[in-house]
C-alpha atoms as a PDB file:
ATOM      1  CA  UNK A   1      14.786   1.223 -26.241  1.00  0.00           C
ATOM      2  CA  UNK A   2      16.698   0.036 -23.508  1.00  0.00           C
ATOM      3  CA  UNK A   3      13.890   0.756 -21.013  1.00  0.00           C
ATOM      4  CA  UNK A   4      10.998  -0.986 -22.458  1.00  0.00           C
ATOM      5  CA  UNK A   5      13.382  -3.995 -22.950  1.00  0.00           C
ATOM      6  CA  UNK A   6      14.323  -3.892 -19.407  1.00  0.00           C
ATOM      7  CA  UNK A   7      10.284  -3.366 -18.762  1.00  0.00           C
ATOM      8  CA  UNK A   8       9.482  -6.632 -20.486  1.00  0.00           C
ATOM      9  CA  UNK A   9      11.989  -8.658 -18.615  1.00  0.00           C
ATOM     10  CA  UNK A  10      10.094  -7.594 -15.088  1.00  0.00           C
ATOM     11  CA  UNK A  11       6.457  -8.063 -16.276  1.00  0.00           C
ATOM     12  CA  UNK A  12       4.069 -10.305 -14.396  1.00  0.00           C
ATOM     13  CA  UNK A  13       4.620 -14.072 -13.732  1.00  0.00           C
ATOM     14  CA  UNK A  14       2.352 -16.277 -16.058  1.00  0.00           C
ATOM     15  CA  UNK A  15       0.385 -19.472 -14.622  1.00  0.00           C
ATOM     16  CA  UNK A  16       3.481 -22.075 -14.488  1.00  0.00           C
ATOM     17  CA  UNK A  17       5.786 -19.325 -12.695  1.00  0.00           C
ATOM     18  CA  UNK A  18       2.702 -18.800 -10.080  1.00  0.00           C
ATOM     19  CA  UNK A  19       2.691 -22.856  -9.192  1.00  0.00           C
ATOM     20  CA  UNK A  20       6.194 -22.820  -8.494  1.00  0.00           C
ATOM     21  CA  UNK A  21       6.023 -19.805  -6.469  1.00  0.00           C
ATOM     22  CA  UNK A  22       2.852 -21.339  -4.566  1.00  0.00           C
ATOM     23  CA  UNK A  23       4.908 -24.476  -4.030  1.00  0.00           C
ATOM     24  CA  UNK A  24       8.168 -22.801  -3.413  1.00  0.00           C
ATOM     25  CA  UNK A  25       6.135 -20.736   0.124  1.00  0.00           C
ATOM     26  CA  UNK A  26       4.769 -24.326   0.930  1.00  0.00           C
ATOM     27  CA  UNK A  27       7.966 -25.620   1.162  1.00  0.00           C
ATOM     28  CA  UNK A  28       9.726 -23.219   3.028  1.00  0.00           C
ATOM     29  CA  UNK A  29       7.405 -21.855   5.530  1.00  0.00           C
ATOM     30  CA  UNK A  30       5.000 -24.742   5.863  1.00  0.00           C
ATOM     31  CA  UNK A  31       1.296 -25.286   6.066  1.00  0.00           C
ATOM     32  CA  UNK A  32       0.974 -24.394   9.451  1.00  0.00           C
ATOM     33  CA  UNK A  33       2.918 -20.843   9.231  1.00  0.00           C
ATOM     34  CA  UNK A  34       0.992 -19.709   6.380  1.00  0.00           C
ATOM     35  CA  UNK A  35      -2.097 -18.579   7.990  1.00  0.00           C
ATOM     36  CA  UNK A  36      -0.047 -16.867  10.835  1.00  0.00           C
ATOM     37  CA  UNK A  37       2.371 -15.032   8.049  1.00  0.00           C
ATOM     38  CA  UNK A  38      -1.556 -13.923   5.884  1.00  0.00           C
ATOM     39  CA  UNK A  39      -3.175 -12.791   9.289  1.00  0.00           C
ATOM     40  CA  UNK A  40       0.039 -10.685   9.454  1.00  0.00           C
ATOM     41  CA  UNK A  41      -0.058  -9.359   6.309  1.00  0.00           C
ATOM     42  CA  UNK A  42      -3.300  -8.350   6.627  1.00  0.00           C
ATOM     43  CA  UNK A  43      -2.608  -6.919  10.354  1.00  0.00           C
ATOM     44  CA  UNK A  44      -0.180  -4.881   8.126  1.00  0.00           C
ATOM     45  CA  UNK A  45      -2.109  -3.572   5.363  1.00  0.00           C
ATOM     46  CA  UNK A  46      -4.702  -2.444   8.148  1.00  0.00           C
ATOM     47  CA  UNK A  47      -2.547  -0.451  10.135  1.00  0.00           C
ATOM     48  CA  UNK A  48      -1.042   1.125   6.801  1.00  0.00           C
ATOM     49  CA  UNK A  49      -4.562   2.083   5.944  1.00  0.00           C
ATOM     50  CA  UNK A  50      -5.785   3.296   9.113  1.00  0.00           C
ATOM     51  CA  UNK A  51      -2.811   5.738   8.874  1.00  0.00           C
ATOM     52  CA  UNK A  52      -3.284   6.626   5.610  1.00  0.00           C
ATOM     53  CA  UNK A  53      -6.790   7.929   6.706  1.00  0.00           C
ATOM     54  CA  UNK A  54      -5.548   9.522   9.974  1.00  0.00           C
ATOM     55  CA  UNK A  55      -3.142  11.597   8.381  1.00  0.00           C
ATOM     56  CA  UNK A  56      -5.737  12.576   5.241  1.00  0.00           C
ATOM     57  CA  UNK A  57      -8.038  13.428   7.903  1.00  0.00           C
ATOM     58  CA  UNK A  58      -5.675  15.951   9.653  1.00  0.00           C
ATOM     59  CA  UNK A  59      -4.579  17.250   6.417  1.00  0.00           C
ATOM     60  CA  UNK A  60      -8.165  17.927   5.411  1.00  0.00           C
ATOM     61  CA  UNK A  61      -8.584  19.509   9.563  1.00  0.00           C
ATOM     62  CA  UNK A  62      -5.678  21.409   9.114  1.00  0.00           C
ATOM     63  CA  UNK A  63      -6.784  22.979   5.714  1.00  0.00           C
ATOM     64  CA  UNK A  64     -10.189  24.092   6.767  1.00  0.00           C
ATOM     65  CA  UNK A  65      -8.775  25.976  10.097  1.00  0.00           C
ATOM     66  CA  UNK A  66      -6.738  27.804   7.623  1.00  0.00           C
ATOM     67  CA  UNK A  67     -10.034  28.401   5.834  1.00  0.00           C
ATOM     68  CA  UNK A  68     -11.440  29.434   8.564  1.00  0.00           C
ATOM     69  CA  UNK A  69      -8.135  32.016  10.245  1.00  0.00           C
ATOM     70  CA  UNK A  70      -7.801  33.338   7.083  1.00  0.00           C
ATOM     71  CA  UNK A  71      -8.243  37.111   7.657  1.00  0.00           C
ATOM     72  CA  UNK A  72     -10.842  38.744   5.290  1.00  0.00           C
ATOM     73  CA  UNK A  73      -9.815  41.724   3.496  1.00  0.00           C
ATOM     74  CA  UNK A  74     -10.235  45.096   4.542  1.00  0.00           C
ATOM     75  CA  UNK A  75     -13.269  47.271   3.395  1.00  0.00           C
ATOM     76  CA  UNK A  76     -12.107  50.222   1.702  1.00  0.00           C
END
């Protein structure tokens, strides 16, 4: 019980807490940082996703040279 009380207390902010969050980043960082801190952000997320994709793809390169070493078994 103690868990799904402590879940409630950390769910989402509703439309008021949103506004004071918008107007709390306005405040401290300024109109004119804003688009600087977003491009970053999003310079972020790209990198994070074009490594996500380079290592899946040398996972999935890795896994079919196996496939393909694998020795086949001996005929009897």
């Amino acid at each position: 019980m103690l868990v799904a009380t402590n879940f409630l207390m950390l769910s989402m902010p509703g439309g008021m807490e949103w506004v004071l969050i918008i107007l709390a980043v306005l405040i401290l960082f300024g109109g004119r940082k804003i688009p600087e801190f977003m491009r970053g952000i999003g310079k972020g997320i790209r990198e994070f996703n074009d490594a996500k994709s380079n290592v899946k793809k040398e996972i999935e390169e890795g896994m079919s040279e196996k496939d393909k070493k694998a020795p086949s078994s001996p005929a009897q």
